[in-house]
C-alpha atoms as a PDB file:
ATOM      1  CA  UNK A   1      30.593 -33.015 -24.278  1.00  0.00           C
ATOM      2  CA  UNK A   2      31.493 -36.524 -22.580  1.00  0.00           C
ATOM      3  CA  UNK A   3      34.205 -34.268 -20.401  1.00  0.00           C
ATOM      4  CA  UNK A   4      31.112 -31.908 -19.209  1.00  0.00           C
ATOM      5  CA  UNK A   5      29.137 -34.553 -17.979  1.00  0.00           C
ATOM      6  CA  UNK A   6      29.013 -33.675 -14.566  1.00  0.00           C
ATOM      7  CA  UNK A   7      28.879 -30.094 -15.825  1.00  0.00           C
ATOM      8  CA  UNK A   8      25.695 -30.387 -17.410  1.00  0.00           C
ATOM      9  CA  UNK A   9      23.977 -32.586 -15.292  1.00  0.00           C
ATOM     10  CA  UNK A  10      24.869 -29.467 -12.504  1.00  0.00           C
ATOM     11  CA  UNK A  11      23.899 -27.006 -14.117  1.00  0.00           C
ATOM     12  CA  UNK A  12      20.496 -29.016 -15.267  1.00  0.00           C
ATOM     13  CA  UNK A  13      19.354 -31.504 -13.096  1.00  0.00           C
ATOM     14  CA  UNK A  14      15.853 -31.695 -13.679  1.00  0.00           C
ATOM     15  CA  UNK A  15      17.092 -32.713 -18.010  1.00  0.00           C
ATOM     16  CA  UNK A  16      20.375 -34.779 -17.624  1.00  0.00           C
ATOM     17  CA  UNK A  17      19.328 -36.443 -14.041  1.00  0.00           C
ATOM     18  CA  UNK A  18      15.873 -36.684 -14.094  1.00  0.00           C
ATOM     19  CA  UNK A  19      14.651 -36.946 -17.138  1.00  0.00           C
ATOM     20  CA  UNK A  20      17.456 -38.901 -18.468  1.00  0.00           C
ATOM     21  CA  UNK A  21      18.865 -41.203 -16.288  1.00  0.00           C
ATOM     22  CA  UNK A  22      17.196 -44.269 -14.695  1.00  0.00           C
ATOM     23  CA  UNK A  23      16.182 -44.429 -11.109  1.00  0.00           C
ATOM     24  CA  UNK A  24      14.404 -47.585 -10.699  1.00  0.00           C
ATOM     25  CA  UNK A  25      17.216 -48.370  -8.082  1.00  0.00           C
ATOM     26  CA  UNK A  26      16.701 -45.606  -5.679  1.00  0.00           C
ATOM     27  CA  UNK A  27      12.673 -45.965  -6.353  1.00  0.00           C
ATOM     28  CA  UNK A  28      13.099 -49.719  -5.103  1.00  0.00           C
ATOM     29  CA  UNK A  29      15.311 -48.643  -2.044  1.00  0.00           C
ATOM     30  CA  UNK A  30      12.494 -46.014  -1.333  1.00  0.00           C
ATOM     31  CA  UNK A  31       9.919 -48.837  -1.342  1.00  0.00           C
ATOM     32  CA  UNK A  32       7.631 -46.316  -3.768  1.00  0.00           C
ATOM     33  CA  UNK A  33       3.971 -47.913  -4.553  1.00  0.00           C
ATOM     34  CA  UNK A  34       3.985 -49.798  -7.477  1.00  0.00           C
ATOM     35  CA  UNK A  35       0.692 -49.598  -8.318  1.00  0.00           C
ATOM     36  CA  UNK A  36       0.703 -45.762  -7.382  1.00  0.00           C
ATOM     37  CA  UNK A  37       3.963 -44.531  -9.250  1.00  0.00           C
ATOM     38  CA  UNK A  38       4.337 -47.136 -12.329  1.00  0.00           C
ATOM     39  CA  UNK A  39       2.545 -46.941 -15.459  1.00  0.00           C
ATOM     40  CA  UNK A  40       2.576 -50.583 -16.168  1.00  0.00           C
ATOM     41  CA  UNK A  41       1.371 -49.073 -19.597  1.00  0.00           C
ATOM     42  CA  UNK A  42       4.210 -46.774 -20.382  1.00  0.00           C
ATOM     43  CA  UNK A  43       6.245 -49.169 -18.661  1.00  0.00           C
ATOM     44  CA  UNK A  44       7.590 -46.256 -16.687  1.00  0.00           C
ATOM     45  CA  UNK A  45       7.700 -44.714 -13.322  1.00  0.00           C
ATOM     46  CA  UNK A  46       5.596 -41.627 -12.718  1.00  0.00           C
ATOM     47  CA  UNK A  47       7.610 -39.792  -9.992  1.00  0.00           C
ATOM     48  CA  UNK A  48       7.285 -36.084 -10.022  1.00  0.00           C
ATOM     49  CA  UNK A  49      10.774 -33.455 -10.168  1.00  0.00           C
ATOM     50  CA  UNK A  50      10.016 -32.402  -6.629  1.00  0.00           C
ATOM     51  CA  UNK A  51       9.450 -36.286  -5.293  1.00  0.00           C
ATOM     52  CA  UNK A  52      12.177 -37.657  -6.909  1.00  0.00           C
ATOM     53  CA  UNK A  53      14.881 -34.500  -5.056  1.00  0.00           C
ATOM     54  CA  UNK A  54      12.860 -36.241  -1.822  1.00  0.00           C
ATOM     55  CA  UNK A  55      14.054 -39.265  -2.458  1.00  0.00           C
ATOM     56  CA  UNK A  56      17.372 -38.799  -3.704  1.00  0.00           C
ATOM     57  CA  UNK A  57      18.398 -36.534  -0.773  1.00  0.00           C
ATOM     58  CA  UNK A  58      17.762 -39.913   1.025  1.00  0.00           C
ATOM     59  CA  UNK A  59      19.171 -42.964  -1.341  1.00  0.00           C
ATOM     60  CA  UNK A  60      21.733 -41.342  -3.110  1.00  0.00           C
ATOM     61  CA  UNK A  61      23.594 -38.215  -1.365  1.00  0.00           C
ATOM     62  CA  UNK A  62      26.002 -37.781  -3.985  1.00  0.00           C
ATOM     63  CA  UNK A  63      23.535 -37.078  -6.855  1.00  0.00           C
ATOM     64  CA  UNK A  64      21.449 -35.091  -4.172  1.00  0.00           C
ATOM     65  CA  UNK A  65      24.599 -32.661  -3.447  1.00  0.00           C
ATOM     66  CA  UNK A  66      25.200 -32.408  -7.260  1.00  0.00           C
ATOM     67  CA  UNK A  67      21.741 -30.996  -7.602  1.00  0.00           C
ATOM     68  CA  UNK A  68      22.191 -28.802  -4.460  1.00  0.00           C
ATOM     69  CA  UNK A  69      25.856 -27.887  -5.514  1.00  0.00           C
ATOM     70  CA  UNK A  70      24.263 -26.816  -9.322  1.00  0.00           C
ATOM     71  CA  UNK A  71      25.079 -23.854 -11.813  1.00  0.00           C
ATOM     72  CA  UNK A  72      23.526 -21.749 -12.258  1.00  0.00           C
ATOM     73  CA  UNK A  73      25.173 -20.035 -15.744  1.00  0.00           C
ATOM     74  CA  UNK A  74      26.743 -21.875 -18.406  1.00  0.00           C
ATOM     75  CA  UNK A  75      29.025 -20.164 -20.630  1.00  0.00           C
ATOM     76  CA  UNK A  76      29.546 -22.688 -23.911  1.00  0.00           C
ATOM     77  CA  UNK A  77      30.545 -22.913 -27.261  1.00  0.00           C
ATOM     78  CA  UNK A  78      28.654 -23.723 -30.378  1.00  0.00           C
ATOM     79  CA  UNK A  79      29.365 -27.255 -28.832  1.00  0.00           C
ATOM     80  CA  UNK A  80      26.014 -27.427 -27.172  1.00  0.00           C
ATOM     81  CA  UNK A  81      23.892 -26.239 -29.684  1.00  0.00           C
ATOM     82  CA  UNK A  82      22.672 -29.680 -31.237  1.00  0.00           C
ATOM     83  CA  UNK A  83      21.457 -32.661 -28.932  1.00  0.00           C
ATOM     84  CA  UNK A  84      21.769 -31.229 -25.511  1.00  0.00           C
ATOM     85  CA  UNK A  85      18.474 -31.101 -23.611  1.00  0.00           C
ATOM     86  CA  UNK A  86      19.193 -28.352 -21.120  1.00  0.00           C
ATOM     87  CA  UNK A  87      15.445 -27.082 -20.318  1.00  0.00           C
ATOM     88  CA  UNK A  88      16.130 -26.325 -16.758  1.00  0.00           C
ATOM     89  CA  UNK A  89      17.149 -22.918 -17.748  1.00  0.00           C
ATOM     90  CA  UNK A  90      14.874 -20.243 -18.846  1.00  0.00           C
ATOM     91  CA  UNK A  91      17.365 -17.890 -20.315  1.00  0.00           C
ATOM     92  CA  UNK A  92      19.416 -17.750 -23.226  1.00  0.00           C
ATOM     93  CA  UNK A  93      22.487 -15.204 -23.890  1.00  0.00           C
ATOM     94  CA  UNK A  94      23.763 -15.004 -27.312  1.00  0.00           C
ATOM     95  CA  UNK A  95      26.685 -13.088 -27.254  1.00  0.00           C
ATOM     96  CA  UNK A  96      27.822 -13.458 -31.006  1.00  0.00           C
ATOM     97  CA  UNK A  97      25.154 -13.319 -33.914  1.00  0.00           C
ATOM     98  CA  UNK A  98      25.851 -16.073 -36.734  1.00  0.00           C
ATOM     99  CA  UNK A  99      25.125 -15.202 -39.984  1.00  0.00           C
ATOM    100  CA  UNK A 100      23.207 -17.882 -40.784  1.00  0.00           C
ATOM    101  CA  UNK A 101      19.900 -17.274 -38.349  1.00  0.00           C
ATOM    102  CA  UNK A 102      19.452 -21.519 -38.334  1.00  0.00           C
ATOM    103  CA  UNK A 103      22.062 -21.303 -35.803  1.00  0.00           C
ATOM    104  CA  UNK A 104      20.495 -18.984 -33.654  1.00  0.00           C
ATOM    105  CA  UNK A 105      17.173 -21.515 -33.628  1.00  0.00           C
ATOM    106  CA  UNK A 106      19.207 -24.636 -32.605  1.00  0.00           C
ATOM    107  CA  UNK A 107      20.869 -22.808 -30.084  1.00  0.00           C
ATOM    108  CA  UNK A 108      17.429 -21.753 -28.833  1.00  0.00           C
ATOM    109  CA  UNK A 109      16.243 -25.397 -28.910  1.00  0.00           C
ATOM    110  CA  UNK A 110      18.263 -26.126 -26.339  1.00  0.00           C
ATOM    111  CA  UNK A 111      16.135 -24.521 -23.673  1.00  0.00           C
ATOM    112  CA  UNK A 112      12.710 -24.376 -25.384  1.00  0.00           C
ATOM    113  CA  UNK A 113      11.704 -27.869 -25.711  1.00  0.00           C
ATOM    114  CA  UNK A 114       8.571 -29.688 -24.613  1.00  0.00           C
ATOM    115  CA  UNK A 115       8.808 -30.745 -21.440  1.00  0.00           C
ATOM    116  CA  UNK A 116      10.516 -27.199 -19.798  1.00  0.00           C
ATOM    117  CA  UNK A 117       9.273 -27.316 -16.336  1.00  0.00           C
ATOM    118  CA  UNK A 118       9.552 -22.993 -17.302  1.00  0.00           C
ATOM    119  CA  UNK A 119       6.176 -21.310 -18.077  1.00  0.00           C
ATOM    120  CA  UNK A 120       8.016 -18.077 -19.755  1.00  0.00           C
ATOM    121  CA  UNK A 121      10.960 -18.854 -21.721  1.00  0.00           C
ATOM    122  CA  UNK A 122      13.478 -15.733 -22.720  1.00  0.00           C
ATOM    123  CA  UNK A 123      16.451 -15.512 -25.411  1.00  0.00           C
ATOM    124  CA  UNK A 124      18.925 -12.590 -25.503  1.00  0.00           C
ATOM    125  CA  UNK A 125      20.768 -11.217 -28.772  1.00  0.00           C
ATOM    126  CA  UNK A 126      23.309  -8.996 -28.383  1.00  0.00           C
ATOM    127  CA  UNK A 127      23.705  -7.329 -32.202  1.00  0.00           C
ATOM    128  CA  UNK A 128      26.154  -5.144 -33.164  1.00  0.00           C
ATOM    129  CA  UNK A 129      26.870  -1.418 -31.831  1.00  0.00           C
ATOM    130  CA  UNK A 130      24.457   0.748 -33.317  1.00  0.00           C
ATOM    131  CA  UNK A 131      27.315   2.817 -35.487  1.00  0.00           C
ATOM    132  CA  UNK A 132      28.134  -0.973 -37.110  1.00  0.00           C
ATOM    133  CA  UNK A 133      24.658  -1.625 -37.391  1.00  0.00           C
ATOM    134  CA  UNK A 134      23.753   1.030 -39.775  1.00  0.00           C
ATOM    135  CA  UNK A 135      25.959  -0.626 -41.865  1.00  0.00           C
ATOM    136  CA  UNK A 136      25.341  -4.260 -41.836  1.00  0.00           C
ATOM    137  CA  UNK A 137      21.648  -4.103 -40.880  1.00  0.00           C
ATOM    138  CA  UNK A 138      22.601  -7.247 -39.465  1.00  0.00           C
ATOM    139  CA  UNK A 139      19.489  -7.825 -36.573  1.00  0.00           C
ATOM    140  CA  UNK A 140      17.165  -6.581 -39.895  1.00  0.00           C
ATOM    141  CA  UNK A 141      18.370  -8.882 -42.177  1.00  0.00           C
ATOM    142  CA  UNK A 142      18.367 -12.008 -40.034  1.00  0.00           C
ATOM    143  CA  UNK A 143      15.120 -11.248 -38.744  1.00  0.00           C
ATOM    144  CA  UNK A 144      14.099 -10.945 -42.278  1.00  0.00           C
ATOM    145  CA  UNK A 145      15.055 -14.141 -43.299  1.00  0.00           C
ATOM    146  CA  UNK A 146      13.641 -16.136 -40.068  1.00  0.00           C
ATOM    147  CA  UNK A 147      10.401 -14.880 -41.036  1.00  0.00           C
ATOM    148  CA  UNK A 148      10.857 -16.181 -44.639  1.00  0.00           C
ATOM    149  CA  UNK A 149      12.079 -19.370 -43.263  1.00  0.00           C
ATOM    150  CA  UNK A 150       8.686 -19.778 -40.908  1.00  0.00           C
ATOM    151  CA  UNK A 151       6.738 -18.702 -44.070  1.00  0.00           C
ATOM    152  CA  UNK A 152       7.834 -21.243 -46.342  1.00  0.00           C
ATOM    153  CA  UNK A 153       9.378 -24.026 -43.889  1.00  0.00           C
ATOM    154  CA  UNK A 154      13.106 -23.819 -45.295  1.00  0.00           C
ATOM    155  CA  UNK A 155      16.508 -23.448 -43.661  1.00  0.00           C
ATOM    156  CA  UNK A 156      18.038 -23.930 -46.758  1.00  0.00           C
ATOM    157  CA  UNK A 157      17.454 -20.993 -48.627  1.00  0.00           C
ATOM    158  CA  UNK A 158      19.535 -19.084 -51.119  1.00  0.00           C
ATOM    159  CA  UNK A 159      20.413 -16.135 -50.105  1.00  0.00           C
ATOM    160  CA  UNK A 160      23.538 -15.538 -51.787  1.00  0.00           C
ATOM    161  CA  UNK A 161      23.115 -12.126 -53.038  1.00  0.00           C
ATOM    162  CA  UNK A 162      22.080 -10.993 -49.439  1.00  0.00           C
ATOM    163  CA  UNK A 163      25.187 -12.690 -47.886  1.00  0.00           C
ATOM    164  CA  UNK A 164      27.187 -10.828 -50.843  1.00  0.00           C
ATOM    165  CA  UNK A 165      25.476  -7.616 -49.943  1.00  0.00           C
ATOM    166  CA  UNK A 166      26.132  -7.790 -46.356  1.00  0.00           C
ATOM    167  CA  UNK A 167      29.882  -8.479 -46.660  1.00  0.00           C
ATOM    168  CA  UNK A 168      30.092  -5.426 -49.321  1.00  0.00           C
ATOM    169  CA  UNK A 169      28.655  -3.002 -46.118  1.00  0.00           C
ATOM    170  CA  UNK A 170      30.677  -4.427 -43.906  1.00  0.00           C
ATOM    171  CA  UNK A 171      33.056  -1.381 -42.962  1.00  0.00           C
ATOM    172  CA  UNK A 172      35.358  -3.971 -41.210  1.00  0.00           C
ATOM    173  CA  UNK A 173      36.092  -6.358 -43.907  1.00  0.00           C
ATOM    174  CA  UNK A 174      37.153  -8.711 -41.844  1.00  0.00           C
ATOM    175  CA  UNK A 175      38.890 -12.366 -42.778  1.00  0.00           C
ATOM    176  CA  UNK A 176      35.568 -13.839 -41.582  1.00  0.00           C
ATOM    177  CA  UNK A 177      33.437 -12.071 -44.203  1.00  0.00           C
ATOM    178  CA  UNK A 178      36.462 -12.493 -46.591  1.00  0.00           C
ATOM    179  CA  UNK A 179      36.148 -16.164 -46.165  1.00  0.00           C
ATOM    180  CA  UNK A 180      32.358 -15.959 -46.375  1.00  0.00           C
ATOM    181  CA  UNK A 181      31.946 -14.365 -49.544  1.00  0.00           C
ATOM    182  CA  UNK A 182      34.955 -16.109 -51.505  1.00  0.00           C
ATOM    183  CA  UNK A 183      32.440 -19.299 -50.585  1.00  0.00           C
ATOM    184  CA  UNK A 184      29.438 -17.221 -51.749  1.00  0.00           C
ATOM    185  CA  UNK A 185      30.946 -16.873 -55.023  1.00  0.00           C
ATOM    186  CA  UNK A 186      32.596 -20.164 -55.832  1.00  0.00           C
ATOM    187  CA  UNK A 187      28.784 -21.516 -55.240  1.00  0.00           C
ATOM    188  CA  UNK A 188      29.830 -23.691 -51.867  1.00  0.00           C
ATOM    189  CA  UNK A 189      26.793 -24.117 -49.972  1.00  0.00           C
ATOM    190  CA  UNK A 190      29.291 -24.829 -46.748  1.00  0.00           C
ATOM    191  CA  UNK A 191      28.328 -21.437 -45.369  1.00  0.00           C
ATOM    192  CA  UNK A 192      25.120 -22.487 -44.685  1.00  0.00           C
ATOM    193  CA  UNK A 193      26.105 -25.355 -41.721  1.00  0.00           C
ATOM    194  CA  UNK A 194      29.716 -23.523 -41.365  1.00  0.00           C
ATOM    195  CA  UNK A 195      30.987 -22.909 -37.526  1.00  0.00           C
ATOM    196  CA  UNK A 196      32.157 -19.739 -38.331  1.00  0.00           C
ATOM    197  CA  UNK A 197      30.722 -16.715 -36.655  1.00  0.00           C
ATOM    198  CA  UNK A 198      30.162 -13.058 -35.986  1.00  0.00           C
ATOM    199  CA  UNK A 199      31.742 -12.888 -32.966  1.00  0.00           C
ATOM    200  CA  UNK A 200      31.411  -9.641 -30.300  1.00  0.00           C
ATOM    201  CA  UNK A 201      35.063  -8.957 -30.515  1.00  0.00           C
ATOM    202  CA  UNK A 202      34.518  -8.525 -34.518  1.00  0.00           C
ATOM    203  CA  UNK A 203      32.306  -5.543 -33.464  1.00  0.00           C
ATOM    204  CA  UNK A 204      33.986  -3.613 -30.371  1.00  0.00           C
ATOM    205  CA  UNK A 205      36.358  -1.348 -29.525  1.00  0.00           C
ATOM    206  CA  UNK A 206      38.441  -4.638 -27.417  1.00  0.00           C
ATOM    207  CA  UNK A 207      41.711  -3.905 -29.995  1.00  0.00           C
ATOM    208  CA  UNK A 208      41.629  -0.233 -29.423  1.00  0.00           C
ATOM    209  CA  UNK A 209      41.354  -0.679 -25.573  1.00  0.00           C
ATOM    210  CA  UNK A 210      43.751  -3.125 -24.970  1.00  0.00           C
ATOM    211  CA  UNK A 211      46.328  -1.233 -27.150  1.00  0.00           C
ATOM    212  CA  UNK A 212      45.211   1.774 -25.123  1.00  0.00           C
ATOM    213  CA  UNK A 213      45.770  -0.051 -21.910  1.00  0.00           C
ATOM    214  CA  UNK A 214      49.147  -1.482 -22.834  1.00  0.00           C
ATOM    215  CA  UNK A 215      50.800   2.155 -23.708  1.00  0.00           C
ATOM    216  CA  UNK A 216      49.031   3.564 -20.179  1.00  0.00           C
ATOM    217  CA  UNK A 217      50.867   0.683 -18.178  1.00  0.00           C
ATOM    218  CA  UNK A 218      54.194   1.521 -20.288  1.00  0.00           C
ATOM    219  CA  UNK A 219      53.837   4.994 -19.335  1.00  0.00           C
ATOM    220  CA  UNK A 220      51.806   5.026 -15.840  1.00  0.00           C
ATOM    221  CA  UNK A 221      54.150   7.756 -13.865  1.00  0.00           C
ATOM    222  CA  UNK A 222      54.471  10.169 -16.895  1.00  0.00           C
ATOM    223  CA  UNK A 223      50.919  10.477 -16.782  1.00  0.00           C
ATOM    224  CA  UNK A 224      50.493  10.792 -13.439  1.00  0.00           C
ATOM    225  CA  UNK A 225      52.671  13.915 -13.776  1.00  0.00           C
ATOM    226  CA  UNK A 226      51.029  15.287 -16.702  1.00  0.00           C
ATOM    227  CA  UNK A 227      48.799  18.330 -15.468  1.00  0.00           C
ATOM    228  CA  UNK A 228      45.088  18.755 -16.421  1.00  0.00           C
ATOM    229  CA  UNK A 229      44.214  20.168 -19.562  1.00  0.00           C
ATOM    230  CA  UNK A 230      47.085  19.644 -21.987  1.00  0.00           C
ATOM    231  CA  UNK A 231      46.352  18.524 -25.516  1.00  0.00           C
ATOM    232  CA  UNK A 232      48.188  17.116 -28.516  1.00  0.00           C
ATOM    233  CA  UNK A 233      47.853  17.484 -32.168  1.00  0.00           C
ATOM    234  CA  UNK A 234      49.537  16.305 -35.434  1.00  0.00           C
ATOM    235  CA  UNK A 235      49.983  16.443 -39.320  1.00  0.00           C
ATOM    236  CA  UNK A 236      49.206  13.258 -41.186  1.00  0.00           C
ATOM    237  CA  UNK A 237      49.738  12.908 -45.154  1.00  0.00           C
ATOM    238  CA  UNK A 238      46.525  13.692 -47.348  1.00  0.00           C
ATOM    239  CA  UNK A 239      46.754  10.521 -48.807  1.00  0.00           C
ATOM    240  CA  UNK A 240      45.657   8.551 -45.148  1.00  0.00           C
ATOM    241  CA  UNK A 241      41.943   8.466 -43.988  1.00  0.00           C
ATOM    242  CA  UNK A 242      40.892  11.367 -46.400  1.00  0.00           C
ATOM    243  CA  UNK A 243      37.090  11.043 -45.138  1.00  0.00           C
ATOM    244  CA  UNK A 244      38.139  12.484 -41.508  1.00  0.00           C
ATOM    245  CA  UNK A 245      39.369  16.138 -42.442  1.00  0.00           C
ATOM    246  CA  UNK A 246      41.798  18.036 -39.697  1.00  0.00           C
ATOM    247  CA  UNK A 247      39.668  18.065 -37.010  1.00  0.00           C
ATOM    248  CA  UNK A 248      39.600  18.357 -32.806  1.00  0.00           C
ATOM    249  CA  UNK A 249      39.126  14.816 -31.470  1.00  0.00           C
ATOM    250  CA  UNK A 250      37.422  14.366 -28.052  1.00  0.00           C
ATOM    251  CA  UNK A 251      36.133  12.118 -25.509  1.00  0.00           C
ATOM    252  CA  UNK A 252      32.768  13.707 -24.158  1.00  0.00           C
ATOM    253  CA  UNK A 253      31.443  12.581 -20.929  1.00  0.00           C
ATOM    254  CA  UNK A 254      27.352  12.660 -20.244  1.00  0.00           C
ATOM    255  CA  UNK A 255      25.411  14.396 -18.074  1.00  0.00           C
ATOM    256  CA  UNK A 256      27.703  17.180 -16.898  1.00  0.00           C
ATOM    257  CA  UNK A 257      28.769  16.489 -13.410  1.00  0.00           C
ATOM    258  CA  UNK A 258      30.513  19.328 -11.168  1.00  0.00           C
ATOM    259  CA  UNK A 259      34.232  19.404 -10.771  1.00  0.00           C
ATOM    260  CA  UNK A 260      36.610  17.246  -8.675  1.00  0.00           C
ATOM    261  CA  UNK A 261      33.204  14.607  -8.866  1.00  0.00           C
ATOM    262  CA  UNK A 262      34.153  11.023  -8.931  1.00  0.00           C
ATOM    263  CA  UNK A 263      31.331   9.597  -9.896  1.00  0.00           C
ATOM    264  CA  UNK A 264      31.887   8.234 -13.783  1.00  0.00           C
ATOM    265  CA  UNK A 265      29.583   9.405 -16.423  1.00  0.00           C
ATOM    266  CA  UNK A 266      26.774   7.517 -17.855  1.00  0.00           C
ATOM    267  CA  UNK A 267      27.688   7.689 -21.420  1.00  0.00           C
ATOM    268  CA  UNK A 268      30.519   8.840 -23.241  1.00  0.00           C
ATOM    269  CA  UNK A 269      30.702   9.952 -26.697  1.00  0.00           C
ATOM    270  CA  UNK A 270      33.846  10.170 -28.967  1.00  0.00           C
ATOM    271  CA  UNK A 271      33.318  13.091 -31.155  1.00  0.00           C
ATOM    272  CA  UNK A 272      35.061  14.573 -33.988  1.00  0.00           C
ATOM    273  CA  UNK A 273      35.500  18.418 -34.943  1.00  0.00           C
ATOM    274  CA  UNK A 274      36.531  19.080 -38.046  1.00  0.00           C
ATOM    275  CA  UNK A 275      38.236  22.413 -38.215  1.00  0.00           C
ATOM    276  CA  UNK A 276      36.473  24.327 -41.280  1.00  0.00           C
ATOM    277  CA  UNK A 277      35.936  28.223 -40.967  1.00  0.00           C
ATOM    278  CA  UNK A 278      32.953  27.897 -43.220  1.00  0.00           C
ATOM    279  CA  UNK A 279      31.069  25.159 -40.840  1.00  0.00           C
ATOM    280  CA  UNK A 280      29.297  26.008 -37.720  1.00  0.00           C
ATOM    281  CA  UNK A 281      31.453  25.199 -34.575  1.00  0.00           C
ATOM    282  CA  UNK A 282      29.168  22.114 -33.925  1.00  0.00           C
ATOM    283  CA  UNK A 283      30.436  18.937 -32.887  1.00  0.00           C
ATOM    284  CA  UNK A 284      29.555  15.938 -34.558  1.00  0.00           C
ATOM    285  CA  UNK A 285      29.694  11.826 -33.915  1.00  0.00           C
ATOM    286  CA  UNK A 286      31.723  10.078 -36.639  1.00  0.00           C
ATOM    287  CA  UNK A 287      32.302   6.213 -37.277  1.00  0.00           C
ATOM    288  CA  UNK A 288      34.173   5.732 -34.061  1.00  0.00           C
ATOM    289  CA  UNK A 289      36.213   3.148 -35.808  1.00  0.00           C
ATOM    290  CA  UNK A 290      37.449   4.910 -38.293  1.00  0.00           C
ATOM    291  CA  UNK A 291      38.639   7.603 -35.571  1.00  0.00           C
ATOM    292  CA  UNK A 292      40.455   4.993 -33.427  1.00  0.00           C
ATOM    293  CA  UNK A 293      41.905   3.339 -36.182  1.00  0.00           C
ATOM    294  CA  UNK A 294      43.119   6.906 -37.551  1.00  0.00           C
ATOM    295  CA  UNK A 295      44.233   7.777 -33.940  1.00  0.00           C
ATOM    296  CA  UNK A 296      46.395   4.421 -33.252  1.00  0.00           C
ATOM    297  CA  UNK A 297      47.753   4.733 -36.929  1.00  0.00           C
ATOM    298  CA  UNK A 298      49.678   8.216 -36.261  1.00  0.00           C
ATOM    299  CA  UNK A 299      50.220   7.900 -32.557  1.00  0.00           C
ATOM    300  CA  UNK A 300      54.340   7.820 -33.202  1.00  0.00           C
ATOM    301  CA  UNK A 301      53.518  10.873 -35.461  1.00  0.00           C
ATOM    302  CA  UNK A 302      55.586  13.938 -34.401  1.00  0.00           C
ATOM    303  CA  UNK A 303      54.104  16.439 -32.673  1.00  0.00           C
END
């Protein structure tokens, strides 16, 4: 973090300038009252947030255009989530989930210390999409476990059934959870304090679109020509993806809006029909991954 000095103390003046530094320079310039402003005590000056901006903006105008010129979001890394006082801000995004929830308390830390000039102190958690969710219980089982932790004090516990359990739902599989439980099982306790994480990306649809993206730019002016309301369809081998049967795949746009309207939908559904004479005609949402993935699979499939 020695590179993001200036970064830091921009983004929070009132813990890396104020609180941190010493200004017994720019108090003597300013002539402050001794007897008014020292704690001979303490052995430390008692100069409030909004004095000290007073007096910087007239003994030291680079600090004072720091503060002026500050940030006012900072995007970071794990890096700052041990030993950085940053209560100046009053908001906290997490936008991936660890597994282990001790992570998600030291990142808190950060911002909720004593000493926050902030009365109300929030913290964000984006968890997975709810189709994912159903299968990891993720946001349950973390909450679950930082309740056990605040019941009986530990951040150590072993949980190594629950980790095993939550890799086995994981529809994904991923490397990360590959990684995770090969640890589990060989008895390493490295996953507790391990920088690994469940990041966002492991969740969305990002492949999907930017494979999407990448044939429309490839393929822009054929498109363009293609008129409104054509459709595809192929054969795929019984042996792929046997839990999606032949079906009618669709992307469903909600609330219905009138025709030749621009105005984009507010949610959109991607649904799957399966095409069985002895089923009502009903369409129904299936694991949108396993659609995609099915879709992007037999795309050079002959039509």
């Amino acid at each position: 973090t020695k590179d993001f000095t200036q970064v830091l103390e921009s983004f929070a003046p009132y813990s890396k300038l104020y609180k941190e530094k010493d200004w017994s320079d720019v108090y003597a310039d300013a002539k402050l009252d001794r007897a008014k402003y020292f704690d001979d005590e303490k052995q430390r000056w008692n100069v409030s947030y909004e004095k000290w901006l007073e007096l910087i903006s007239k003994y030291d105008e680079k600090t004072y255009r720091q503060v002026e010129d500050g940030i006012d979001i900072l995007i970071a890394t794990d890096c700052l989530s041990e030993g950085q006082n940053l209560q100046d801000a009053d908001t906290q995004v997490n936008y991936d989930i660890h597994w282990n929830p001790v992570r998600l308390i030291q990142r808190f830390g950060r911002i909720d210390r004593i000493g926050s000039p902030n009365k109300l102190i929030h913290c964000v958690n984006f968890w997975p999409a709810k189709s994912f969710e159903d299968y990891l219980h993720l946001e349950t089982r973390i909450q679950n476990r930082m309740s056990m932790m605040t019941l009986v004090g530990s951040e150590t516990q072993e949980l190594n059934e629950q980790y095993k359990k939550m890799v086995e739902d994981n529809p994904l599989q991923d490397k990360n959870a590959d990684r995770l439980l090969e640890e589990l099982q060989n008895n390493s306790i490295s996953d507790i304090e391990s920088p690994k994480t469940l990041s966002l990306k492991d969740f969305s649809f990002e492949t999907y679109r930017q494979d999407l993206l990448d044939f429309l730019d490839k393929n822009r002016d054929v498109f363009r020509r293609m008129p409104n309301g054509i459709f595809s369809g192929f054969r795929f081998d019984d042996t792929l993806f046997e839990k999606i049967p032949e079906s009618l795949v669709a992307v469903v746009g909600y609330p219905h809006r009138k025709q030749g309207s621009k105005k984009p939908y507010t949610e959109l559904y991607l649904m799957c029909q399966p095409v069985d004479t002895h089923l009502p005609a009903t369409y129904q949402e299936l694991n949108r991954a396993e659609i995609l993935e099915f879709l992007r699979t037999n795309k050079r499939k002959e039509r």
